[in-house]
C-alpha atoms as a PDB file:
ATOM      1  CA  UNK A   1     238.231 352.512  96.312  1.00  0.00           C
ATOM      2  CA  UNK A   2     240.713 350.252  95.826  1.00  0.00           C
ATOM      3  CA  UNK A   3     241.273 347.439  97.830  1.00  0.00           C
ATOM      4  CA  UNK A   4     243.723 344.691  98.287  1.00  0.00           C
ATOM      5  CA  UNK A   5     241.417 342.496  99.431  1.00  0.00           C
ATOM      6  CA  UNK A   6     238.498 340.955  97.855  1.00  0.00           C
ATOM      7  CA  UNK A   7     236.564 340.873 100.593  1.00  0.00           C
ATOM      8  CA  UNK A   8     236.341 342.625 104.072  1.00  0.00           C
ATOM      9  CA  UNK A   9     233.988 341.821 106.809  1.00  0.00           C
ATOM     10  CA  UNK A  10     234.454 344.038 109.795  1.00  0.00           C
ATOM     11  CA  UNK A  11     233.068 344.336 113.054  1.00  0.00           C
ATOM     12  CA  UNK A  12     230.189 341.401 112.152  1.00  0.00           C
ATOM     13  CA  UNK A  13     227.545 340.712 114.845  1.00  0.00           C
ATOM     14  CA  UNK A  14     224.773 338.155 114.585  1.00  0.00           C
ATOM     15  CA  UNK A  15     222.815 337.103 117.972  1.00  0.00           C
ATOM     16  CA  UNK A  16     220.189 334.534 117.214  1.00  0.00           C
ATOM     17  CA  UNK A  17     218.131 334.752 120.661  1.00  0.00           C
ATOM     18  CA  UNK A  18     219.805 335.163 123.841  1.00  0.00           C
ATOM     19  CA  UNK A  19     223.101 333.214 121.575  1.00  0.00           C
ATOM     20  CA  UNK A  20     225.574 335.375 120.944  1.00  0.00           C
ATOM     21  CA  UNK A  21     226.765 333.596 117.606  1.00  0.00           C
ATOM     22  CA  UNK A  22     229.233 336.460 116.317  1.00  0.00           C
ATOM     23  CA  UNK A  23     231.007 339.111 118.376  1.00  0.00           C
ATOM     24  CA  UNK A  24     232.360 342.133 115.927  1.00  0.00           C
ATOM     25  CA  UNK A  25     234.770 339.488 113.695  1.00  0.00           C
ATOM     26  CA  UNK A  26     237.098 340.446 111.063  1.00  0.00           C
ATOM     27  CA  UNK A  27     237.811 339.257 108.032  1.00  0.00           C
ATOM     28  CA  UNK A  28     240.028 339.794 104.607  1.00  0.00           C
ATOM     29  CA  UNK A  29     240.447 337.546 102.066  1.00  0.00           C
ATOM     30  CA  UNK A  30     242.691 337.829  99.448  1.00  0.00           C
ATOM     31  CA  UNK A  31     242.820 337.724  95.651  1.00  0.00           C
ATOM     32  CA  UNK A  32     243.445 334.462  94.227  1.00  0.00           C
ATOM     33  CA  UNK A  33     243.454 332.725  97.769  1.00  0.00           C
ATOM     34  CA  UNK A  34     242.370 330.143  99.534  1.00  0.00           C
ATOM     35  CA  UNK A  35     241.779 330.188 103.410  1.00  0.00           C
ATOM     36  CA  UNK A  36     240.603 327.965 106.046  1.00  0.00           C
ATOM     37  CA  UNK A  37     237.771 328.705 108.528  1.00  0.00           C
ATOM     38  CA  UNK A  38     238.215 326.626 111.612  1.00  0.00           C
ATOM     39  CA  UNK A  39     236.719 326.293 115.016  1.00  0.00           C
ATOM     40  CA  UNK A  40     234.784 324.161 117.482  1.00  0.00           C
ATOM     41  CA  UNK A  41     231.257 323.358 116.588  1.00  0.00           C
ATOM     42  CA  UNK A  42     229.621 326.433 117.364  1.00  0.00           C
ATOM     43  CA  UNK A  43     232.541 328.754 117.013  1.00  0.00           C
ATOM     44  CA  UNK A  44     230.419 330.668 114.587  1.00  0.00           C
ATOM     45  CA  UNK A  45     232.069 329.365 110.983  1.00  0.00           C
ATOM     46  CA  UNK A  46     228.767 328.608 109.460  1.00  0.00           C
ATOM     47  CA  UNK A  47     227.387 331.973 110.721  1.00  0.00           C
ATOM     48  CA  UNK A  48     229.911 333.846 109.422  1.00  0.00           C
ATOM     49  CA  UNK A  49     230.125 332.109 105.788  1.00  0.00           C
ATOM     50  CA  UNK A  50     225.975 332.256 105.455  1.00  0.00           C
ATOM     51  CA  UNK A  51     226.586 336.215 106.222  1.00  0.00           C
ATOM     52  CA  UNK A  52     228.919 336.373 103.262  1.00  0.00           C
ATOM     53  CA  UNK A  53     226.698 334.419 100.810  1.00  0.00           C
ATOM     54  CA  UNK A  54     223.348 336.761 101.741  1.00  0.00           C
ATOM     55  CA  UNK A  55     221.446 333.307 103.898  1.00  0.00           C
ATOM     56  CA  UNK A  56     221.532 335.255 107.199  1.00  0.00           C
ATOM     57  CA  UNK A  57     221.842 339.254 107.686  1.00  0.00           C
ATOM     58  CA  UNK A  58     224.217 340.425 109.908  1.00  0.00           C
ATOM     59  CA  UNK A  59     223.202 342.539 113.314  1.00  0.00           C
ATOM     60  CA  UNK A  60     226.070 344.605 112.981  1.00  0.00           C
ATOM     61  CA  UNK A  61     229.504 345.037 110.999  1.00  0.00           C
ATOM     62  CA  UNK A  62     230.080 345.654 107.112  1.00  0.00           C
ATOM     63  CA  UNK A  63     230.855 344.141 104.441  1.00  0.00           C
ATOM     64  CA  UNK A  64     233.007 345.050 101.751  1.00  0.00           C
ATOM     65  CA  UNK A  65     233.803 343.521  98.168  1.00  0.00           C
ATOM     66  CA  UNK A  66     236.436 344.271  95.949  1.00  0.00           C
ATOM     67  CA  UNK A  67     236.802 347.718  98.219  1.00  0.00           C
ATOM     68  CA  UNK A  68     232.873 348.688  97.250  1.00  0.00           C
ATOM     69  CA  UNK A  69     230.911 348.867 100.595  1.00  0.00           C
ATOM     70  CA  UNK A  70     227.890 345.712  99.971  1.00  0.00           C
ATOM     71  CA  UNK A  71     224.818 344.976 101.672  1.00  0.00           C
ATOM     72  CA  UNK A  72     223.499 341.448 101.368  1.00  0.00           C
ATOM     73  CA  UNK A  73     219.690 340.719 101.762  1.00  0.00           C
ATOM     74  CA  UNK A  74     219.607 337.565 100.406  1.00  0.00           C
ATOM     75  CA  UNK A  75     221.724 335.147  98.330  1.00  0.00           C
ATOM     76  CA  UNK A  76     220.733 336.430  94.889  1.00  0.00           C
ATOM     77  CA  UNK A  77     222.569 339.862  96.220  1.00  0.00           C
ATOM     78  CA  UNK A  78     225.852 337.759  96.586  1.00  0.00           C
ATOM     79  CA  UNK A  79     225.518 336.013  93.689  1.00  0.00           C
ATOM     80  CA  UNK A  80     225.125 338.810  92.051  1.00  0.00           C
ATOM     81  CA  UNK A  81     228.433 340.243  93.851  1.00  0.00           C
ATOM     82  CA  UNK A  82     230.167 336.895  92.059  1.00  0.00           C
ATOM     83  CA  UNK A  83     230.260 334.707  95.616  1.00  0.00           C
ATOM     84  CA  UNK A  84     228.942 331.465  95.321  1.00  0.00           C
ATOM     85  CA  UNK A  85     228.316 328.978  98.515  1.00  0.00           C
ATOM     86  CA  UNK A  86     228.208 325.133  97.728  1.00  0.00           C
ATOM     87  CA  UNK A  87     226.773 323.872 101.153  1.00  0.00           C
ATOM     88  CA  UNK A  88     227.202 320.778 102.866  1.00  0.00           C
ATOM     89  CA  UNK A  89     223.899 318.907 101.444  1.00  0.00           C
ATOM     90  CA  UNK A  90     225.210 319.947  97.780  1.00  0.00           C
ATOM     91  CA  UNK A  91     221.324 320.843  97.273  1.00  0.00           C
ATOM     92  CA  UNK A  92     221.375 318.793  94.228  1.00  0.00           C
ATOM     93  CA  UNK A  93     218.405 317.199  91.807  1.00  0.00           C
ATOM     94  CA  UNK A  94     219.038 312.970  92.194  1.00  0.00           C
ATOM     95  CA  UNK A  95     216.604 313.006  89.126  1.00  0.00           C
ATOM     96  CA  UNK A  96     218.392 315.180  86.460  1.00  0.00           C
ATOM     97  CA  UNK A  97     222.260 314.598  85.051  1.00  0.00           C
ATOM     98  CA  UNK A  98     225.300 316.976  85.454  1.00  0.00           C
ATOM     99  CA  UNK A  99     223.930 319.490  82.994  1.00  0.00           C
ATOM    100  CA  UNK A 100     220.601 320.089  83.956  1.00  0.00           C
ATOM    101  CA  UNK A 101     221.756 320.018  87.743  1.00  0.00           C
ATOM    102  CA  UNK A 102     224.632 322.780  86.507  1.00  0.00           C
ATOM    103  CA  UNK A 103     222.370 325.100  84.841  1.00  0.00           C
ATOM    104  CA  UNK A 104     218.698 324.461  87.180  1.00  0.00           C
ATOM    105  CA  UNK A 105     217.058 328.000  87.862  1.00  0.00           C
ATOM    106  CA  UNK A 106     219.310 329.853  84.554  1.00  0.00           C
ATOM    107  CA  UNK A 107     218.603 327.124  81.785  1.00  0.00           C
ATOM    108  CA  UNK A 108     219.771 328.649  78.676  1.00  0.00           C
ATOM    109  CA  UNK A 109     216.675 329.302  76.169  1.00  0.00           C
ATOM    110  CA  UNK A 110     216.424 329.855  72.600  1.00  0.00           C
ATOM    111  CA  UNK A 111     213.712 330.863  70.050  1.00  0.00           C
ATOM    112  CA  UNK A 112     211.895 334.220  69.018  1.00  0.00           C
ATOM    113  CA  UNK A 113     210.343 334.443  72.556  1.00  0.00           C
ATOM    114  CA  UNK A 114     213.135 332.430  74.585  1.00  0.00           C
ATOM    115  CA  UNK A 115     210.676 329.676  75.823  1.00  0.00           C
ATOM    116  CA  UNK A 116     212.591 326.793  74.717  1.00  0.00           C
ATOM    117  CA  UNK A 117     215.212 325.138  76.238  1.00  0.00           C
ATOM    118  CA  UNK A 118     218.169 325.600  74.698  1.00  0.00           C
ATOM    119  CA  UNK A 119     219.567 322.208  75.753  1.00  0.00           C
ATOM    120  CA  UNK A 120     222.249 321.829  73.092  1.00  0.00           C
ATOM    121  CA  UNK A 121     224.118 324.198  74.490  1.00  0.00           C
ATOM    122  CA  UNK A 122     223.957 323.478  78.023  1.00  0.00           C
ATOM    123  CA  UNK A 123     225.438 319.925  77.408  1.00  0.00           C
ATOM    124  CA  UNK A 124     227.757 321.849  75.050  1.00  0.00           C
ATOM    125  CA  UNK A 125     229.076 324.566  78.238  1.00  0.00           C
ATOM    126  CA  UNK A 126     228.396 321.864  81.215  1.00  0.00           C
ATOM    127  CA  UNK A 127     231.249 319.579  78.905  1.00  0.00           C
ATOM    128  CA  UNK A 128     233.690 322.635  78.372  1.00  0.00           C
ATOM    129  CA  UNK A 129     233.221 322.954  82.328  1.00  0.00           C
ATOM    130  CA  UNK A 130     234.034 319.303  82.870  1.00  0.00           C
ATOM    131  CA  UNK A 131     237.046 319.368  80.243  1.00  0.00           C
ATOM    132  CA  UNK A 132     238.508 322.776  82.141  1.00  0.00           C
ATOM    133  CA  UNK A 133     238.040 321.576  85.618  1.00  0.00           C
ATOM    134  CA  UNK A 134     239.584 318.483  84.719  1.00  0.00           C
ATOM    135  CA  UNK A 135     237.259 316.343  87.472  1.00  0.00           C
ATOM    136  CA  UNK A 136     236.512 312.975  87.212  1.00  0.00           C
ATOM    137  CA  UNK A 137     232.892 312.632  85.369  1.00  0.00           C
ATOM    138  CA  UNK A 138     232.783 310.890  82.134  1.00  0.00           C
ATOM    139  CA  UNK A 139     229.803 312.651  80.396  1.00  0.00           C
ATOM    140  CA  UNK A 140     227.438 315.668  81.357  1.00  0.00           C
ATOM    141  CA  UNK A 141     223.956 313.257  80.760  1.00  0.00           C
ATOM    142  CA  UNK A 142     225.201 311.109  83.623  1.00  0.00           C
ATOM    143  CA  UNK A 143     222.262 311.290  85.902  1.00  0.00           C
ATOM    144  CA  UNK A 144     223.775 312.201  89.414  1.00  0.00           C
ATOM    145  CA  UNK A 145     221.860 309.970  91.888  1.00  0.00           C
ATOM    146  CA  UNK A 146     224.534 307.243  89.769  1.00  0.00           C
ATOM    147  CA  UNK A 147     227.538 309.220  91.385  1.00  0.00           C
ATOM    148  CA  UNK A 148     229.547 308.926  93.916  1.00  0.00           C
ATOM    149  CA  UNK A 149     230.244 312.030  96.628  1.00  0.00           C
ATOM    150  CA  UNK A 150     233.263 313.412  95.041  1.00  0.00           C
ATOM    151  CA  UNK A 151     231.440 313.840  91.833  1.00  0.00           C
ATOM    152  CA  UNK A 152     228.678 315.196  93.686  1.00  0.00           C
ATOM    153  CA  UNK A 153     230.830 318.018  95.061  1.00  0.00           C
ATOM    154  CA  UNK A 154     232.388 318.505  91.676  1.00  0.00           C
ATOM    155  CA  UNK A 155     228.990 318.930  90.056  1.00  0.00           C
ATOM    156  CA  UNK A 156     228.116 321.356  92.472  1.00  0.00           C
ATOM    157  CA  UNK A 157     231.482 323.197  91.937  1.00  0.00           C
ATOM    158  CA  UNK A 158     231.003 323.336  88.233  1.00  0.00           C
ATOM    159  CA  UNK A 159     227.924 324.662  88.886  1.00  0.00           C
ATOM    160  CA  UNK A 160     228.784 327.293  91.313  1.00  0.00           C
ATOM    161  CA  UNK A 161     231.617 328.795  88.929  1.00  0.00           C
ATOM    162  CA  UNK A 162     229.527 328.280  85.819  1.00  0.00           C
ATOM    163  CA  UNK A 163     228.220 331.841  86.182  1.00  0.00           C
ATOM    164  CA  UNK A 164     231.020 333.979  86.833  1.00  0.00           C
ATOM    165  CA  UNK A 165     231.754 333.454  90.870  1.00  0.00           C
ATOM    166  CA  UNK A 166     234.894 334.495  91.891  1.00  0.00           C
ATOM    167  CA  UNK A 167     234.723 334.413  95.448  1.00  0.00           C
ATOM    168  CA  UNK A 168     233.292 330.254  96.186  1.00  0.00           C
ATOM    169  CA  UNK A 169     232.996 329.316  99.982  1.00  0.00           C
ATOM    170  CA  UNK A 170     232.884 325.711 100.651  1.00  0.00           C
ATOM    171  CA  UNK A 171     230.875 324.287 103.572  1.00  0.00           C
ATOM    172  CA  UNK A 172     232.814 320.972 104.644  1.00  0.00           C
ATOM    173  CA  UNK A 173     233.033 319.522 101.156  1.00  0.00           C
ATOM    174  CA  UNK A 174     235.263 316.834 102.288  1.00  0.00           C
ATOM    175  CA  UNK A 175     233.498 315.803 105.593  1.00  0.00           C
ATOM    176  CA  UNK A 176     231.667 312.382 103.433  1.00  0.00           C
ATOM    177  CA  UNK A 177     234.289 311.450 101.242  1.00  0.00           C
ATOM    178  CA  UNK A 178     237.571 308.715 101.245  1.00  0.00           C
ATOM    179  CA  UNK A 179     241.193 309.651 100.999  1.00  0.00           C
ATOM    180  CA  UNK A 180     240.951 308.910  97.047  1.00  0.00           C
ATOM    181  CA  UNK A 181     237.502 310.862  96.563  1.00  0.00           C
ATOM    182  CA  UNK A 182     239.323 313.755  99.081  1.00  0.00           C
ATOM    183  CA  UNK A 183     242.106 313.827  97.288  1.00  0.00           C
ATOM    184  CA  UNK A 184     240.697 314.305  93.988  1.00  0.00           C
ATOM    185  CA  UNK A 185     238.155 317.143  95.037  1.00  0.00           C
ATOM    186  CA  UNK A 186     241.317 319.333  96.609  1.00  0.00           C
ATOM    187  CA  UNK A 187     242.723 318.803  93.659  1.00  0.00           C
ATOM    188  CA  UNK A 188     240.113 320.684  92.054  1.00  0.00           C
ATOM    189  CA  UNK A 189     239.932 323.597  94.578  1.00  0.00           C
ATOM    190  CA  UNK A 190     243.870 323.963  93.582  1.00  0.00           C
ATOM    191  CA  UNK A 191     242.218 324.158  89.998  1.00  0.00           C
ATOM    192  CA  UNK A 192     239.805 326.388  90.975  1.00  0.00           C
ATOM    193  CA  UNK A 193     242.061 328.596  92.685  1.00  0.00           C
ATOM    194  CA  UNK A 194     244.603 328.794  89.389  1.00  0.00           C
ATOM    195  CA  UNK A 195     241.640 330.085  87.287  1.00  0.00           C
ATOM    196  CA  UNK A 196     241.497 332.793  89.843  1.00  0.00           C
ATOM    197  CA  UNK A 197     239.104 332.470  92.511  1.00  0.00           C
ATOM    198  CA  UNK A 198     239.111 332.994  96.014  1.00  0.00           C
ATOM    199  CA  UNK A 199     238.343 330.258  98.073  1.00  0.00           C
ATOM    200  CA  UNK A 200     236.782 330.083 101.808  1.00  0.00           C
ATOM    201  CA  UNK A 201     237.030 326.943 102.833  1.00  0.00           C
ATOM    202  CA  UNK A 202     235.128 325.558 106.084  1.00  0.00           C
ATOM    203  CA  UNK A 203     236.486 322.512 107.633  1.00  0.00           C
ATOM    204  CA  UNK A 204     237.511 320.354 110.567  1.00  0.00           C
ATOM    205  CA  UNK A 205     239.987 318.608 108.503  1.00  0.00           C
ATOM    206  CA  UNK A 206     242.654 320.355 109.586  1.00  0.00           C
ATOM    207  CA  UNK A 207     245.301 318.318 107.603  1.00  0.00           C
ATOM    208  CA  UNK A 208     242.966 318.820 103.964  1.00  0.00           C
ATOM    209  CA  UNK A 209     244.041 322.993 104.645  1.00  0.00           C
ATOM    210  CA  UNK A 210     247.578 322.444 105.520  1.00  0.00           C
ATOM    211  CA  UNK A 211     247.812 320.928 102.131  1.00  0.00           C
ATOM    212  CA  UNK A 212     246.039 323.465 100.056  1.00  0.00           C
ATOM    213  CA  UNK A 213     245.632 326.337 101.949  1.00  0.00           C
ATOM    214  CA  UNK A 214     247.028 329.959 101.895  1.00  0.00           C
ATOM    215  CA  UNK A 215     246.291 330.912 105.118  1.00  0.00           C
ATOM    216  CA  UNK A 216     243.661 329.647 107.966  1.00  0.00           C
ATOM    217  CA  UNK A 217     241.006 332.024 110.231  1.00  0.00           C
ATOM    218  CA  UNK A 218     240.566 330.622 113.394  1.00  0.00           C
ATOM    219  CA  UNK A 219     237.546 330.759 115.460  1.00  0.00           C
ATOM    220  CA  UNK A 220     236.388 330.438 119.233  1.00  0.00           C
ATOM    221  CA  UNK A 221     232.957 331.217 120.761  1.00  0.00           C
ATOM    222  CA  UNK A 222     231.970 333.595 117.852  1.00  0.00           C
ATOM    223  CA  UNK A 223     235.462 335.479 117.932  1.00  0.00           C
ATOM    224  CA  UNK A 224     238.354 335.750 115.863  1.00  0.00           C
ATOM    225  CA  UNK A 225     241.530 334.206 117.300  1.00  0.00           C
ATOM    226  CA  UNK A 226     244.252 334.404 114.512  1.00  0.00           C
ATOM    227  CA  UNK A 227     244.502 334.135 111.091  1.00  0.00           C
ATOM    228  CA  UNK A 228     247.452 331.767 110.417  1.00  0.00           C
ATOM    229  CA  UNK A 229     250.414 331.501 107.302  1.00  0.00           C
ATOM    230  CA  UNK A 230     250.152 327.905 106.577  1.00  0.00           C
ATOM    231  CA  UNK A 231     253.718 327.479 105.175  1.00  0.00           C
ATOM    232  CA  UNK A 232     254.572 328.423 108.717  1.00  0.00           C
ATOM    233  CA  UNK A 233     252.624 326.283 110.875  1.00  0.00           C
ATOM    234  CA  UNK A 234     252.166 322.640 111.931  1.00  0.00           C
ATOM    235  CA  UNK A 235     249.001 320.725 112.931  1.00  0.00           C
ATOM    236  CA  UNK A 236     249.650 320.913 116.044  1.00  0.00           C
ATOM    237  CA  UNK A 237     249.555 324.808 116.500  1.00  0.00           C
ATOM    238  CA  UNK A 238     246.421 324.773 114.341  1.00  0.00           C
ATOM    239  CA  UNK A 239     244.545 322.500 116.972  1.00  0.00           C
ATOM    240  CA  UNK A 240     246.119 324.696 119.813  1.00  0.00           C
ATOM    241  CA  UNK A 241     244.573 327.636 118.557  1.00  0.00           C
ATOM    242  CA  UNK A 242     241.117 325.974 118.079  1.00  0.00           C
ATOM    243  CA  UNK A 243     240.971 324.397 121.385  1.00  0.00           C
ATOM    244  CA  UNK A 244     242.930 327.202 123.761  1.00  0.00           C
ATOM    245  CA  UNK A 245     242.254 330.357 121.655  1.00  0.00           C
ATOM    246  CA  UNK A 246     244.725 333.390 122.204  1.00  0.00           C
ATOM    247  CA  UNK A 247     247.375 332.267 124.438  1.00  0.00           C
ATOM    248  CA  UNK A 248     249.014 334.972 125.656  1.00  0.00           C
ATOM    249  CA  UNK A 249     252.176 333.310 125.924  1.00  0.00           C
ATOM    250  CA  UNK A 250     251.972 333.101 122.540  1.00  0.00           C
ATOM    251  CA  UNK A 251     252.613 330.418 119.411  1.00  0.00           C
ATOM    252  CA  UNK A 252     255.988 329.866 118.373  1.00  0.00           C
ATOM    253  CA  UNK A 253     255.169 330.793 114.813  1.00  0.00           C
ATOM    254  CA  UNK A 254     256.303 334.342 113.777  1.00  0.00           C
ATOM    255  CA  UNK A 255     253.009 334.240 111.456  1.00  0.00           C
ATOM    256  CA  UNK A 256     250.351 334.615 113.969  1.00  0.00           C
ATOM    257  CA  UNK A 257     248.032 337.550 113.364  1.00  0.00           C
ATOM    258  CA  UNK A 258     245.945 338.309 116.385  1.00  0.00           C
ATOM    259  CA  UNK A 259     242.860 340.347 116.254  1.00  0.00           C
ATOM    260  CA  UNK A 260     241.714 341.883 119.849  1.00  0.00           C
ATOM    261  CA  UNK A 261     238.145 342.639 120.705  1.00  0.00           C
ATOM    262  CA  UNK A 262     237.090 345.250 123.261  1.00  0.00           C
END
């Protein structure tokens, strides 16, 4: 079925305990977008994104991608589905450079029985990868324990489109870095975003998705609150929403989408 939406979660549930971390959220992100999740700690952004990349299973709800009804068991089924998480730690190997760090777990191989490396072309891809990104890393043998965090998150970017993703969420990939550094890797989701991927973006810096973002999905105490237009919105409604929820005097912002739960 067609879809205008790349992906669809609806009605997700996830209870870990007695914690209620989820309560029957939406969600529909667009082709060739990029959208904020924001909340409180604990509003349930982390939950929600580790659904989507197969880490947790929801209790309830469905998910759909690309208008095909999915179920996620693990992160090799999303990856599989083209989504790609890069997580806060950036899970990457301090003793190996950019290309071996890019290609770890699906190292090309050659030969009559494909048991040897094939590490020509790895340095040859993980270089076309750093040309087309345009990021800031002079050579793909740099060894990454040498690099600073930007790089680190661009490393882990190239490495998370290198097979195919389309749909990348980002766990707080600005939370470590500088203004410079900041700058830079938003630069690169922009990139990211013109090659045409869809972008999730995680965050409490509010300003960083103002600047890039299409719209922003706003969460309180595991529910949905709004999904937000960014071109029609300040800072200061964004922080309203995060810290007083659904007012029902409303926003004065004609693009406030709210979502009710029964």
């Amino acid at each position: 079925m067609k879809s205008d939406y790349v992906v669809e979660m609806r009605g997700i549930g996830k209870r870990f305990g007695g914690i209620h971390a989820l309560k029957g959220v939406d969600l529909e992100l667009r082709p060739g977008e990029i959208m904020g999740i924001v909340g409180d700690n604990g509003a349930g952004k982390s939950t929600l994104m580790k659904i989507l990349s197969g880490a947790y299973l929801a209790d309830e709800g469905e998910i759909y991608v690309e208008g095909r009804k999915v179920h996620l068991h693990n992160p090799q089924d999303a990856y599989n589905l083209g989504i790609g998480m890069i997580y806060q730690d950036l899970a990457l190997f301090n003793n190996l450079d950019v290309a071996r760090n890019i290609f770890v777990g699906r190292e090309y191989s050659r030969g009559p029985l494909g048991l040897m490396l094939d590490k020509k072309s790895m340095y040859k891809k993980a270089e076309e990868l750093i040309q087309e990104l345009r990021v800031d890393i002079k050579s793909p043998r740099l060894n990454v324990a040498r690099m600073s965090g930007g790089q680190r998150q661009m490393v882990a970017c190239a490495r998370a489109i290198a097979f195919q993703s389309k749909i990348l969420i980002m766990d707080e990939p600005t939370a470590a870095l500088g203004v410079t550094e900041a700058g830079k890797l938003l630069s690169l989701i922009r990139n990211l975003k013109e090659r045409g991927l869809s972008i999730l973006l995680i965050t409490q810096r509010i300003p960083d998705i103002l600047a890039i973002a299409d719209r922003v999905f706003v969460l309180k105490g595991g529910q949905r609150q709004a999904v937000l237009d960014v071109s029609q919105v300040t800072l200061d409604d964004v922080v309203t929403m995060i810290v007083r929820g659904k007012d029902p005097n409303g926003i004065n912002a004609p693009s406030v989408e709210f979502q009710s739960f029964g």
